[in-house]
Protein backbone atom coordinates (compact mmCIF):
# COMPACT_ATOMS: atom_id res chain seq x y z
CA UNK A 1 0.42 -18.10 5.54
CA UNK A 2 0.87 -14.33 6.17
CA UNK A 3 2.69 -12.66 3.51
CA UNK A 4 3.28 -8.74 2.85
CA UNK A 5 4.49 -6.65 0.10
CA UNK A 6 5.93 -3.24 0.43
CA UNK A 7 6.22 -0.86 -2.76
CA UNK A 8 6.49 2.73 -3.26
CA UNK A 9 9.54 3.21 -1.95
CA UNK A 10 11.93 5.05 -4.38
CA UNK A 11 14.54 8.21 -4.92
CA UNK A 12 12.85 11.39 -4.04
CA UNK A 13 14.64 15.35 -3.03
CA UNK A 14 13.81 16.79 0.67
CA UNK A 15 10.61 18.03 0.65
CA UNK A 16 9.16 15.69 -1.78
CA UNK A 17 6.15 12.84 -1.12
CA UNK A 18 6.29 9.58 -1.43
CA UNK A 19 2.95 7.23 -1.18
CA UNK A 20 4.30 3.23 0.52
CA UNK A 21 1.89 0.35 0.18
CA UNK A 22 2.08 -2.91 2.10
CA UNK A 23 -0.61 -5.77 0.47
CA UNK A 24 -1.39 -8.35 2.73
CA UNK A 25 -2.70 -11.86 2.18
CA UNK A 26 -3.16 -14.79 4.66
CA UNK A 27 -4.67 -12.56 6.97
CA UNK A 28 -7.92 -10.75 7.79
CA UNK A 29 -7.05 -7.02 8.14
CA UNK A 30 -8.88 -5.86 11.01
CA UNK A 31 -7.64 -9.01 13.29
CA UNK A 32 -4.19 -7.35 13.01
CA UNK A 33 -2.73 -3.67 14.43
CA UNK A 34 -0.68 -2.66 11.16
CA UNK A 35 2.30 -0.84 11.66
CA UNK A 36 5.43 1.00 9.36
CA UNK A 37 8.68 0.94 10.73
CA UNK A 38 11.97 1.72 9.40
CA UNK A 39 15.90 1.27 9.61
CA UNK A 40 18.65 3.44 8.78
CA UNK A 41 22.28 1.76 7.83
CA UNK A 42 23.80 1.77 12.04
CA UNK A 43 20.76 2.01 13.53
CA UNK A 44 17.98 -0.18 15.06
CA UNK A 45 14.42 -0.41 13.31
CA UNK A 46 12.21 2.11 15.12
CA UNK A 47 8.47 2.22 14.48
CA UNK A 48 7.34 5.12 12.35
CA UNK A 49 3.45 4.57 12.46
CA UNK A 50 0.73 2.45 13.35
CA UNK A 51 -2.69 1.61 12.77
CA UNK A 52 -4.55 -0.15 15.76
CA UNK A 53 -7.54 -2.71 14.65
CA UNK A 54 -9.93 -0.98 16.11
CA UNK A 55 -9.06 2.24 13.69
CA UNK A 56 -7.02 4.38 15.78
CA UNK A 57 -3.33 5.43 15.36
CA UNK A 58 -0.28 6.64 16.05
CA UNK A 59 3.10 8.38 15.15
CA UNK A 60 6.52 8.53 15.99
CA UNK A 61 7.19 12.29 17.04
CA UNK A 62 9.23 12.82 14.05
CA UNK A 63 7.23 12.53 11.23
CA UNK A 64 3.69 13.56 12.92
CA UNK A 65 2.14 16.37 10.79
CA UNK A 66 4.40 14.82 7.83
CA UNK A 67 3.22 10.57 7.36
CA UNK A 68 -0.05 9.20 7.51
CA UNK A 69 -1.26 5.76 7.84
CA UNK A 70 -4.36 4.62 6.25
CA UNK A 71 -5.68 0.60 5.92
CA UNK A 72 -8.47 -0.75 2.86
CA UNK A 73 -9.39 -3.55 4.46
CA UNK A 74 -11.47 -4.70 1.12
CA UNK A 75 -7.70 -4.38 -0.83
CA UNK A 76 -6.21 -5.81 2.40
CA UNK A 77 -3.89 -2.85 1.89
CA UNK A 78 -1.90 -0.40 4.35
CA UNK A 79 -0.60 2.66 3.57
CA UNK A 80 2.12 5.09 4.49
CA UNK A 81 1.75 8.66 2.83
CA UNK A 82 4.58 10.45 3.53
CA UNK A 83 5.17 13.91 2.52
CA UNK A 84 7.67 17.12 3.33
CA UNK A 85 10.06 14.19 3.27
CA UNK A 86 13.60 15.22 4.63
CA UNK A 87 17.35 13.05 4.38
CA UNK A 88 16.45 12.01 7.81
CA UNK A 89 14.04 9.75 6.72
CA UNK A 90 15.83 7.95 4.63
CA UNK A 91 15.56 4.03 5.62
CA UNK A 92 14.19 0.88 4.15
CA UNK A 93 10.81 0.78 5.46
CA UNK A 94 9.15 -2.36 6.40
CA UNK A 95 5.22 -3.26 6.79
CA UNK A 96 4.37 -5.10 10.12
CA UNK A 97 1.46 -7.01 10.61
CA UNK A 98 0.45 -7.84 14.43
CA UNK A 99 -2.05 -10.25 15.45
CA UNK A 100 -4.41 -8.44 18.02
CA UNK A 101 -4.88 -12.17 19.55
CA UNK A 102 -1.51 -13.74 20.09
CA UNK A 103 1.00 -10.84 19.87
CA UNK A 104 2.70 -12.81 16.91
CA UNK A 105 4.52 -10.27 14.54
CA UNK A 106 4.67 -10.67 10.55
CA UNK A 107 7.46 -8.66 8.63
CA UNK A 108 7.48 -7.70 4.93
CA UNK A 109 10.80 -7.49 2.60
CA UNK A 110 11.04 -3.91 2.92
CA UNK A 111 11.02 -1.29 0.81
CA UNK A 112 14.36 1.60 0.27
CA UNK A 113 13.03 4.95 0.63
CA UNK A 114 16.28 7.83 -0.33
CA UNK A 115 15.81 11.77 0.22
CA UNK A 116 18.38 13.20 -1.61
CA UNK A 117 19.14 16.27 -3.73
């Protein structure tokens, strides 16, 4: 059984950093594409990054140059580091595990992330 944890998430002012972790168990990390996505109150969930299996990645135009996504596969453990964070971003972000074999997607809890003075 796949399960996934998001922490991290928090209260932080524009400009700030904020480090998101998503532990995984059930799964073996390199047989899935990883991915952060997010959703703002009135809006749909949009995908924010994503890790591929086979290592690379990508960003939604928005916060490249800002977020990076990193995996441990030892710590079965992704990442979102997310820094010059602005009000825009603010969304509960979710962790989104993707099985590279059947296309069969795996959602965490999520995870409220507020930029805010």
């Amino acid at each position: 059984q796949v399960q996934l944890v998001e922490s991290g998430g928090g209260l932080v002012q524009p400009g700030g950093s904020l480090r998101l972790s998503c532990a995984a168990s059930g799964i073996i990390l390199s047989n899935y594409n990883m991915g952060w996505y997010r959703q703002a109150p009135g809006k749909q969930r949009e995908l924010v990054a994503r890790s591929i299996g086979g290592g690379s990645t990508n960003y939604a135009d928005s916060v490249k140059g800002r977020f990076t996504i990193s995996r441990d596969n030892a710590k079965i453990t992704v990442y979102l580091q997310m820094n010059s964070l602005e009000a825009e971003d603010t969304a509960v972000y979710y962790c989104n595990a993707q099985n590279r074999l059947t296309g069969y997607n795996n959602w965490g809890q999520g995870t409220q992330v507020t930029v805010s003075s």
